[in-house]
PDB file of N, CA and C in Angstrom:
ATOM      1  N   UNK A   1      -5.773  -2.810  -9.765  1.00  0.00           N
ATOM      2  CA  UNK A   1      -6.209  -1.810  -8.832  1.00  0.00           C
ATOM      3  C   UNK A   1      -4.966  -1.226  -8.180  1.00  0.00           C
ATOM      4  N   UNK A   2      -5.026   0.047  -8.234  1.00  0.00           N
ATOM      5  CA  UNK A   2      -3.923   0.931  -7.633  1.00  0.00           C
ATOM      6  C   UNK A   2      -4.491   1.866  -5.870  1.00  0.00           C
ATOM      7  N   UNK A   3      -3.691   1.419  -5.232  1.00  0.00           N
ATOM      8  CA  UNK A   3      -4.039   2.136  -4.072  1.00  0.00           C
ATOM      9  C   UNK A   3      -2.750   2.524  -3.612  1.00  0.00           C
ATOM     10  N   UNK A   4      -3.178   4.413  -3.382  1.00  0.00           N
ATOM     11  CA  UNK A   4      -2.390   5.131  -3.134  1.00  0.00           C
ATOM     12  C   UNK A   4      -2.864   6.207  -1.864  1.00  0.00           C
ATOM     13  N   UNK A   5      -2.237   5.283  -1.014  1.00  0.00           N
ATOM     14  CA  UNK A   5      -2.254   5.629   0.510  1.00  0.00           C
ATOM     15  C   UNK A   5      -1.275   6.489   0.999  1.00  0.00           C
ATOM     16  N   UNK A   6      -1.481   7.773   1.024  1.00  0.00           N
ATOM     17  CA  UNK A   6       0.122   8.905   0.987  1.00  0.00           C
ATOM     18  C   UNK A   6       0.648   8.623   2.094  1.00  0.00           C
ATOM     19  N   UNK A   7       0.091   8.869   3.224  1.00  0.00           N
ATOM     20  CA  UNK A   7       0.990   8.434   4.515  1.00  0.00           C
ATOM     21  C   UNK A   7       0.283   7.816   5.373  1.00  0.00           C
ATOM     22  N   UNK A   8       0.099   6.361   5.917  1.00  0.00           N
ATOM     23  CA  UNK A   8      -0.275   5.483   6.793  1.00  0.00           C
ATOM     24  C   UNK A   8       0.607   5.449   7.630  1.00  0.00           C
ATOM     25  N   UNK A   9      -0.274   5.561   8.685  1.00  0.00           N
ATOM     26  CA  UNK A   9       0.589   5.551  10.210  1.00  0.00           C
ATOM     27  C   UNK A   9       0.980   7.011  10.575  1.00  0.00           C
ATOM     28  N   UNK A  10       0.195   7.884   9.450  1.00  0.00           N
ATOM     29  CA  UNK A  10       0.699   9.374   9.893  1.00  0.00           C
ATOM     30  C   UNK A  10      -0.354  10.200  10.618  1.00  0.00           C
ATOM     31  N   UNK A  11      -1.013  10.446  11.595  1.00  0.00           N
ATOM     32  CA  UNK A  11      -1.972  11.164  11.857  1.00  0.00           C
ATOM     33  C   UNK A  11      -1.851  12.608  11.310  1.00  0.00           C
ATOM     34  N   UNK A  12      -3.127  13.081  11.313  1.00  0.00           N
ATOM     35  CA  UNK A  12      -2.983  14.462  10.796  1.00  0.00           C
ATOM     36  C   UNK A  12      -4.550  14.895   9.992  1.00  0.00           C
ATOM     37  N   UNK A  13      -4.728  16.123   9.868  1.00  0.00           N
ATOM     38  CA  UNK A  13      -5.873  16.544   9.496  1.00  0.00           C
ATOM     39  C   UNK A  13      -6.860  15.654   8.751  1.00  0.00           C
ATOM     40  N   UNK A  14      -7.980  15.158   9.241  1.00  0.00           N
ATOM     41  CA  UNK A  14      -8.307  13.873   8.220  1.00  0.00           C
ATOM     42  C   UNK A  14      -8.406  12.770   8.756  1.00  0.00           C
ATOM     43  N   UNK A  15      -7.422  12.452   9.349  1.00  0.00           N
ATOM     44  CA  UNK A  15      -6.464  11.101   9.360  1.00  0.00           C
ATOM     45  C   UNK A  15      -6.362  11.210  10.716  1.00  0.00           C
ATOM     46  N   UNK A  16      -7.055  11.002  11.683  1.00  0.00           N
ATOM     47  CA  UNK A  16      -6.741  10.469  13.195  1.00  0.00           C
ATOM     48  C   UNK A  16      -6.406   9.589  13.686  1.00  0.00           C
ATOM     49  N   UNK A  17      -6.038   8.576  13.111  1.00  0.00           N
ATOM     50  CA  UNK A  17      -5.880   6.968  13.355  1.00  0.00           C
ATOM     51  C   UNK A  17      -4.484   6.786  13.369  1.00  0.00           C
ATOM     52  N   UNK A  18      -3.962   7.374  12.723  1.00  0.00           N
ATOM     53  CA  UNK A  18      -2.479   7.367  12.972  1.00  0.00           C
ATOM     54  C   UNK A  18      -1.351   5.982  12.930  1.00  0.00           C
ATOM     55  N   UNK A  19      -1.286   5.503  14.041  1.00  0.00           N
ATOM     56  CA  UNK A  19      -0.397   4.522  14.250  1.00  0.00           C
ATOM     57  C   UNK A  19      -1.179   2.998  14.162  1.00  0.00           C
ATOM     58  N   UNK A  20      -2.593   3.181  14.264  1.00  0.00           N
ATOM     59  CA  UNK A  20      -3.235   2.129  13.768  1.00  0.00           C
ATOM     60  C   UNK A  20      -3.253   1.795  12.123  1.00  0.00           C
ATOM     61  N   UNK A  21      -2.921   2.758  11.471  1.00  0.00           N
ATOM     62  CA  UNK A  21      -3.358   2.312  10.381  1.00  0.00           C
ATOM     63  C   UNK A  21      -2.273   1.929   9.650  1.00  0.00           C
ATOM     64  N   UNK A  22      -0.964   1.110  10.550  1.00  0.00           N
ATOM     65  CA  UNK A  22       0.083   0.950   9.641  1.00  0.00           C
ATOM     66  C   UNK A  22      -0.054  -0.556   9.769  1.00  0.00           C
ATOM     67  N   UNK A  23      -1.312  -1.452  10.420  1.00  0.00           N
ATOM     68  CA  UNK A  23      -1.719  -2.575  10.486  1.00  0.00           C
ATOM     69  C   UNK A  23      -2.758  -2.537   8.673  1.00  0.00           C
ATOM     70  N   UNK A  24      -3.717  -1.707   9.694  1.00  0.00           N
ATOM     71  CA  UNK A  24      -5.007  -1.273   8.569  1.00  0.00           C
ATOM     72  C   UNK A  24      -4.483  -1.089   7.163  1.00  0.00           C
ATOM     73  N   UNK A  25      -3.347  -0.767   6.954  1.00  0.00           N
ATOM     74  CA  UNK A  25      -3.167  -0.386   5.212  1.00  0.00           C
ATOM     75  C   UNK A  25      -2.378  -2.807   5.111  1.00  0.00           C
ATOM     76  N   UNK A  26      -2.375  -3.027   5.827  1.00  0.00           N
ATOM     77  CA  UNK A  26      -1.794  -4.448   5.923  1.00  0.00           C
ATOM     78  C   UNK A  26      -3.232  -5.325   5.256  1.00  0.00           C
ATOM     79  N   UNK A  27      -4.183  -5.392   6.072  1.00  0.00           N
ATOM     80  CA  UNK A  27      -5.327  -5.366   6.472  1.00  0.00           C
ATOM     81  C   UNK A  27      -6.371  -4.832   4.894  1.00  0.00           C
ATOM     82  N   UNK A  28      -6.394  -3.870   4.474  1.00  0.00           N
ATOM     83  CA  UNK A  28      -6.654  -3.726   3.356  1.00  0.00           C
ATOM     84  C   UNK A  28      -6.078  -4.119   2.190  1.00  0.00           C
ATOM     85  N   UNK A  29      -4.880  -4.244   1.842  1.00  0.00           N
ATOM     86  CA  UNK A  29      -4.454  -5.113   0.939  1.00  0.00           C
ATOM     87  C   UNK A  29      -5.092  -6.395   0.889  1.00  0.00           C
ATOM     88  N   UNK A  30      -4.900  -7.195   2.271  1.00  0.00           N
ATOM     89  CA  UNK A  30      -4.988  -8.503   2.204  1.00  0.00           C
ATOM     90  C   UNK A  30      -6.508  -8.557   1.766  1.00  0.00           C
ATOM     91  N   UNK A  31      -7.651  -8.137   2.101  1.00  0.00           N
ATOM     92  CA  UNK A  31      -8.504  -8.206   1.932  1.00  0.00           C
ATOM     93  C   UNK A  31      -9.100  -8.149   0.368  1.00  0.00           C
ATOM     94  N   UNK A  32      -7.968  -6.721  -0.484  1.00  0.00           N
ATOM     95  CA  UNK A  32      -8.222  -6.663  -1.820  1.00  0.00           C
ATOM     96  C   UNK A  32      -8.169  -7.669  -2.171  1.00  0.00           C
ATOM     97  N   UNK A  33      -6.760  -8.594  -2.077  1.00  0.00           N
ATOM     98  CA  UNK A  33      -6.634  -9.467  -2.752  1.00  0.00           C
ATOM     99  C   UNK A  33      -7.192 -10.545  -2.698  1.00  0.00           C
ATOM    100  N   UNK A  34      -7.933 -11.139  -1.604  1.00  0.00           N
ATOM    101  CA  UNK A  34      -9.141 -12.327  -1.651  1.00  0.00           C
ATOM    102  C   UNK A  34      -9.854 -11.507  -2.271  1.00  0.00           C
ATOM    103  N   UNK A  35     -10.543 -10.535  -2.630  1.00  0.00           N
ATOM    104  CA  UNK A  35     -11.609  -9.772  -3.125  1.00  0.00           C
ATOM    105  C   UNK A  35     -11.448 -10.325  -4.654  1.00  0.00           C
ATOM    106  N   UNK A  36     -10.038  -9.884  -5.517  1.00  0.00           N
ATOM    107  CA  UNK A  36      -9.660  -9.885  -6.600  1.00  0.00           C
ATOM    108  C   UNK A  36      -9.532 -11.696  -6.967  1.00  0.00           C
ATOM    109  N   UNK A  37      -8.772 -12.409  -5.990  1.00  0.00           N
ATOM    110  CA  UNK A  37      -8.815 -13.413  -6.495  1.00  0.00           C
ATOM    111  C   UNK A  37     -10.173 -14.345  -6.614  1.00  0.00           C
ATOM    112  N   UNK A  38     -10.950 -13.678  -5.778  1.00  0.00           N
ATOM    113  CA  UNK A  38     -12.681 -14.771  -5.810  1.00  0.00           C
ATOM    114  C   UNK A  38     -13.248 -14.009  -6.982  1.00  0.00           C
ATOM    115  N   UNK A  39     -13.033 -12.768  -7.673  1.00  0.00           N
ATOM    116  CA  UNK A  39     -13.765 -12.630  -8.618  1.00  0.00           C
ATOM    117  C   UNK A  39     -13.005 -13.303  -9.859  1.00  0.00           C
ATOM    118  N   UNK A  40     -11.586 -13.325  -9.651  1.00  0.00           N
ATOM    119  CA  UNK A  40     -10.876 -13.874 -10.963  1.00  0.00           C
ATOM    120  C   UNK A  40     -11.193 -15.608 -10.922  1.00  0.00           C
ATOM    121  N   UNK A  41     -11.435 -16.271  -9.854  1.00  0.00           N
ATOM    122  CA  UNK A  41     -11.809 -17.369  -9.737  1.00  0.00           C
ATOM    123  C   UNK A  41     -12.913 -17.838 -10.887  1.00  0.00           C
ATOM    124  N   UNK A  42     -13.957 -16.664 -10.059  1.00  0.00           N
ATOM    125  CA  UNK A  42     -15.194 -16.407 -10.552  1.00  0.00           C
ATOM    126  C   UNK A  42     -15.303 -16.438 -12.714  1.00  0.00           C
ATOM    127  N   UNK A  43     -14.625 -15.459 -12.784  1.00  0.00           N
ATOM    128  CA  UNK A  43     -14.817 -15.276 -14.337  1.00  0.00           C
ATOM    129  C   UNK A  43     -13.686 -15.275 -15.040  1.00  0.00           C
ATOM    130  N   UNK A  44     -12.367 -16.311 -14.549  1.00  0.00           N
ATOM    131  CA  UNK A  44     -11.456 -16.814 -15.342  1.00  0.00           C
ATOM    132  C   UNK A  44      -9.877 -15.587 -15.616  1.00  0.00           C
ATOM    133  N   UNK A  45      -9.920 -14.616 -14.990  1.00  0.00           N
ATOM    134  CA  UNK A  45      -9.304 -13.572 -15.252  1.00  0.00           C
ATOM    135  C   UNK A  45      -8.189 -13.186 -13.964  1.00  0.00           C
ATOM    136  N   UNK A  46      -7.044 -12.855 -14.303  1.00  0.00           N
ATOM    137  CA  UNK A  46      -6.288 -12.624 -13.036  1.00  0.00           C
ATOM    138  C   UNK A  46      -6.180 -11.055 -12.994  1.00  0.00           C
ATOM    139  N   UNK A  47      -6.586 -10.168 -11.909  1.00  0.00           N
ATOM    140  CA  UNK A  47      -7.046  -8.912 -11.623  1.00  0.00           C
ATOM    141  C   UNK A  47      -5.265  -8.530 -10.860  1.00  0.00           C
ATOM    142  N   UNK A  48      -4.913  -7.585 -10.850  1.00  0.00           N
ATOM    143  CA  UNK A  48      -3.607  -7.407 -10.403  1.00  0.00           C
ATOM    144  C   UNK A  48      -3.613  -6.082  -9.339  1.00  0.00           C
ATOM    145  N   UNK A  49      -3.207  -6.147  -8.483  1.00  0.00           N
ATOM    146  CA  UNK A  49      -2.817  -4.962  -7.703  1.00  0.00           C
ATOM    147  C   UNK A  49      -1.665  -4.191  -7.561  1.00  0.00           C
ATOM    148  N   UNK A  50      -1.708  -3.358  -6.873  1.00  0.00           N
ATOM    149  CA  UNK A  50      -0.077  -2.277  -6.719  1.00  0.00           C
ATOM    150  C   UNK A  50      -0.741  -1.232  -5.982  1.00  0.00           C
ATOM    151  N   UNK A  51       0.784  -0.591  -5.514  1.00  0.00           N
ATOM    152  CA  UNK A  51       0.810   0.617  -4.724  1.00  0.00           C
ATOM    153  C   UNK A  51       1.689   1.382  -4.957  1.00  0.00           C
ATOM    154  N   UNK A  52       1.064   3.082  -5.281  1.00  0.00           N
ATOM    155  CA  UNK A  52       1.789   4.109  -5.445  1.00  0.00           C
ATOM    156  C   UNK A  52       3.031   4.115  -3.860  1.00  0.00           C
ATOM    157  N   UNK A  53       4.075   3.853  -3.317  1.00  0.00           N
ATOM    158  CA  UNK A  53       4.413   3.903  -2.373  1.00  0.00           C
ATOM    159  C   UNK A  53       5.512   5.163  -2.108  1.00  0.00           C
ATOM    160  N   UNK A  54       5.503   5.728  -1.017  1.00  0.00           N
ATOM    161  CA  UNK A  54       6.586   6.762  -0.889  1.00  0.00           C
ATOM    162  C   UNK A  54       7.907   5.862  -0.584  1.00  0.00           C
ATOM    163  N   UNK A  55       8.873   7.373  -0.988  1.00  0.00           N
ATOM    164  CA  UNK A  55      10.372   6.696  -1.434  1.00  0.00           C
ATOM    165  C   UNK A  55      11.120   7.221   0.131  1.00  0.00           C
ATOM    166  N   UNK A  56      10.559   7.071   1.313  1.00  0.00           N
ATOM    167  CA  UNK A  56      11.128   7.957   2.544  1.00  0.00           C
ATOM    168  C   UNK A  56      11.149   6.432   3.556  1.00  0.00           C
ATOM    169  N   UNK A  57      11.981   6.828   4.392  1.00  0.00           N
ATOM    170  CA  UNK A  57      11.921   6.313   5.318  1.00  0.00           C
ATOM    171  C   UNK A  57      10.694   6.363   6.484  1.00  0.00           C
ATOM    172  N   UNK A  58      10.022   7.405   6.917  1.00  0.00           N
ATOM    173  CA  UNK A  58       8.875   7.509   7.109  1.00  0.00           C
ATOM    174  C   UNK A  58       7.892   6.899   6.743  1.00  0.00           C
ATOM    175  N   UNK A  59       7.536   6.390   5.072  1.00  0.00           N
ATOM    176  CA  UNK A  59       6.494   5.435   5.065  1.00  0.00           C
ATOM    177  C   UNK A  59       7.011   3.796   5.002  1.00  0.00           C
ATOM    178  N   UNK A  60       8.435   3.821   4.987  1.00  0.00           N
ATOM    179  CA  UNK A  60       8.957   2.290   5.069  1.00  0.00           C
ATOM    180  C   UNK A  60       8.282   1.612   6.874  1.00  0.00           C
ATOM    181  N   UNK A  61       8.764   2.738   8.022  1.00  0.00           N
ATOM    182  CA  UNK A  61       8.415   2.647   9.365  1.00  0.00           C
ATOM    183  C   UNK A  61       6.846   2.087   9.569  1.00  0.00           C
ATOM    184  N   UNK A  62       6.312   3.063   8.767  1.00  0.00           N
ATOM    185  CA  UNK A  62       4.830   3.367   8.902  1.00  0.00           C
ATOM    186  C   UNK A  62       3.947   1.988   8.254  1.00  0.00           C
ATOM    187  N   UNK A  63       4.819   1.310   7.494  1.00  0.00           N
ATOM    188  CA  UNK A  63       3.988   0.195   6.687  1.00  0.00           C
ATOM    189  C   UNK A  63       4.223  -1.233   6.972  1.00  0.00           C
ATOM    190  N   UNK A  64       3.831  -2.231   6.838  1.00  0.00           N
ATOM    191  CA  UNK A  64       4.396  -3.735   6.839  1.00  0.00           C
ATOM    192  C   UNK A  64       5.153  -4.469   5.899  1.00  0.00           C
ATOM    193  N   UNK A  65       5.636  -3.571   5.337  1.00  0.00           N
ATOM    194  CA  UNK A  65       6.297  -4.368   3.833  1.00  0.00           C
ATOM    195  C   UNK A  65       6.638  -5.720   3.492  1.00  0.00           C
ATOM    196  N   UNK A  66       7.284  -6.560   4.985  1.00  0.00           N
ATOM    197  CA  UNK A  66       7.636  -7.487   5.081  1.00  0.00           C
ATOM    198  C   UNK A  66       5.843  -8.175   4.863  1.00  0.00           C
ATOM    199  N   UNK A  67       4.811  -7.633   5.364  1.00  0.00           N
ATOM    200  CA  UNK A  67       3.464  -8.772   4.772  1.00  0.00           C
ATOM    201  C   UNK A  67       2.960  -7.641   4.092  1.00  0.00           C
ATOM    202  N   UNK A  68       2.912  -6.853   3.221  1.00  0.00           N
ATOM    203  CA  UNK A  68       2.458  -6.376   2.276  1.00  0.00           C
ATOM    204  C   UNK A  68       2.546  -6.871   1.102  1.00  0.00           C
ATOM    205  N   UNK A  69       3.776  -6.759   0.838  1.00  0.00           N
ATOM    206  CA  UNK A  69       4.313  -7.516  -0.670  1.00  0.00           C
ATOM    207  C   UNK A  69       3.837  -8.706  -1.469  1.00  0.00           C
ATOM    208  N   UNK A  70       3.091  -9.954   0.013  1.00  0.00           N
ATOM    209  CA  UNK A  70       2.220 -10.861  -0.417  1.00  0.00           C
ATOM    210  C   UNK A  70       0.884 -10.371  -1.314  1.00  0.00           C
ATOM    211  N   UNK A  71       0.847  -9.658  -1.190  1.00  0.00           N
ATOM    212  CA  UNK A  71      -0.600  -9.105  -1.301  1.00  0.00           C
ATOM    213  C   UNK A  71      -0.699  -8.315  -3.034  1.00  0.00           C
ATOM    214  N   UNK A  72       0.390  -8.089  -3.380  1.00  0.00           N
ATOM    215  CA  UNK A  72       1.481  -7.022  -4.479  1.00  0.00           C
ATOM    216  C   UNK A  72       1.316  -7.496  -5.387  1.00  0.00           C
ATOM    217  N   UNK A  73       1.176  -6.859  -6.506  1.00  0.00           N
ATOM    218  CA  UNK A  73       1.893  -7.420  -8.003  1.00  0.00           C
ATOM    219  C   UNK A  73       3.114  -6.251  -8.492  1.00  0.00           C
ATOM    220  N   UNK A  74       3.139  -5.605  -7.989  1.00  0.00           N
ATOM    221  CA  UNK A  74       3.972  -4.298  -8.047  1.00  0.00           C
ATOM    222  C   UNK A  74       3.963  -3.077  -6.972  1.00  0.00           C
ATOM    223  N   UNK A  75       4.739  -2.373  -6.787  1.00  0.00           N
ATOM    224  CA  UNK A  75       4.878  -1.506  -6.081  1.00  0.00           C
ATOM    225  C   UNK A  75       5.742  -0.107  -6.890  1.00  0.00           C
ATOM    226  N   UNK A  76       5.085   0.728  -7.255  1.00  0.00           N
ATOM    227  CA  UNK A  76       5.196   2.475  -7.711  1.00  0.00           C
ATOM    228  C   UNK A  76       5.797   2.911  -6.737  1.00  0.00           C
ATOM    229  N   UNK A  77       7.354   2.902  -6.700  1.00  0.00           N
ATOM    230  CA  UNK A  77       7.994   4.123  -5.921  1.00  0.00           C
ATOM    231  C   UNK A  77       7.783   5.362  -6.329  1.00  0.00           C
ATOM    232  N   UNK A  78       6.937   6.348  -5.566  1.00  0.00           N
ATOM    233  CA  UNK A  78       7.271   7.924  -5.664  1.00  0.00           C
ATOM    234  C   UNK A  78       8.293   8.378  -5.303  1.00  0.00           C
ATOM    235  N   UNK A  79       9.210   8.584  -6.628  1.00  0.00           N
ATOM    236  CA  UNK A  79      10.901   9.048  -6.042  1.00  0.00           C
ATOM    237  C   UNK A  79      10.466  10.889  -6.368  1.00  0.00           C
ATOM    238  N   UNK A  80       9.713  11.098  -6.415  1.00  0.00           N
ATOM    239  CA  UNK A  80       9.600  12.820  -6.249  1.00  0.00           C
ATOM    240  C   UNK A  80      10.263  13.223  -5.254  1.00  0.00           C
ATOM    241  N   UNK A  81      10.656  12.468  -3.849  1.00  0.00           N
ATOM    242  CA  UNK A  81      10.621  13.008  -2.866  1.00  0.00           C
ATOM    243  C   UNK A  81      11.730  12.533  -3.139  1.00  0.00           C
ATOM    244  N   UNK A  82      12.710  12.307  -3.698  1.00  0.00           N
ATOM    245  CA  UNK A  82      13.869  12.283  -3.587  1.00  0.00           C
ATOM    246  C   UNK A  82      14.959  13.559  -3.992  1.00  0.00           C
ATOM    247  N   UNK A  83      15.908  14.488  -3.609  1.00  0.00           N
ATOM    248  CA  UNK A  83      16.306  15.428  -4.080  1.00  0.00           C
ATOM    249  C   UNK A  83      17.519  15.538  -4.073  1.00  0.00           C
ATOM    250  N   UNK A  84      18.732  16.422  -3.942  1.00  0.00           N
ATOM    251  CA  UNK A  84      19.930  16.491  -3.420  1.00  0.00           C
ATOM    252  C   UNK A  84      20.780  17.288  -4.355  1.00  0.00           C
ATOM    253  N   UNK A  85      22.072  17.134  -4.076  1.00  0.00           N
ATOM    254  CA  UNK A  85      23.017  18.139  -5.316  1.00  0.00           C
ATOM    255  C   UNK A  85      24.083  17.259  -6.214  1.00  0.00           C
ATOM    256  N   UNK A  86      23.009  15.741  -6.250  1.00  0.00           N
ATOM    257  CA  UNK A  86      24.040  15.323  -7.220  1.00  0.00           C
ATOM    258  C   UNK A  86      23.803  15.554  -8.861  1.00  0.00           C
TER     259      UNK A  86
END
């Protein structure tokens, strides 16, 4: 399962929650993953997660990385947002 949360912790059209939800995207992981592991329990299979994640400093602030990663089997940097004149 891939979850791709563009900006947590960002309020904005949509998205009013803002600075709460840089717990809440914590909070949803953890939850996937008891989700994934009681069904893999369940029928013998290990289910894997990841996140499309932005490559900015803005969503590093915005997220828990330090307890996210438990939760991880990978993490998708979007380096789109990376640019410059080298």
């Amino acid at each position: 399962v891939d979850i791709d949360w563009e900006y947590p912790g960002q309020a904005g059209d949509g998205n009013p929650n803002g600075q709460e939800d840089k717990h809440n995207f914590t909070l949803l992981l953890q939850k996937l993953r008891q989700k994934l592991d009681a069904q893999g329990a369940a029928d013998g299979k290990y289910y894997e997660s990841s996140i499309a994640s932005g490559a900015n400093y803005t969503y590093a602030e915005n997220t828990e990385m330090s307890e996210i990663h438990k939760y991880l089997d990978s993490v998708n940097v979007m380096t789109y947002d990376f640019y410059g004149a080298w």
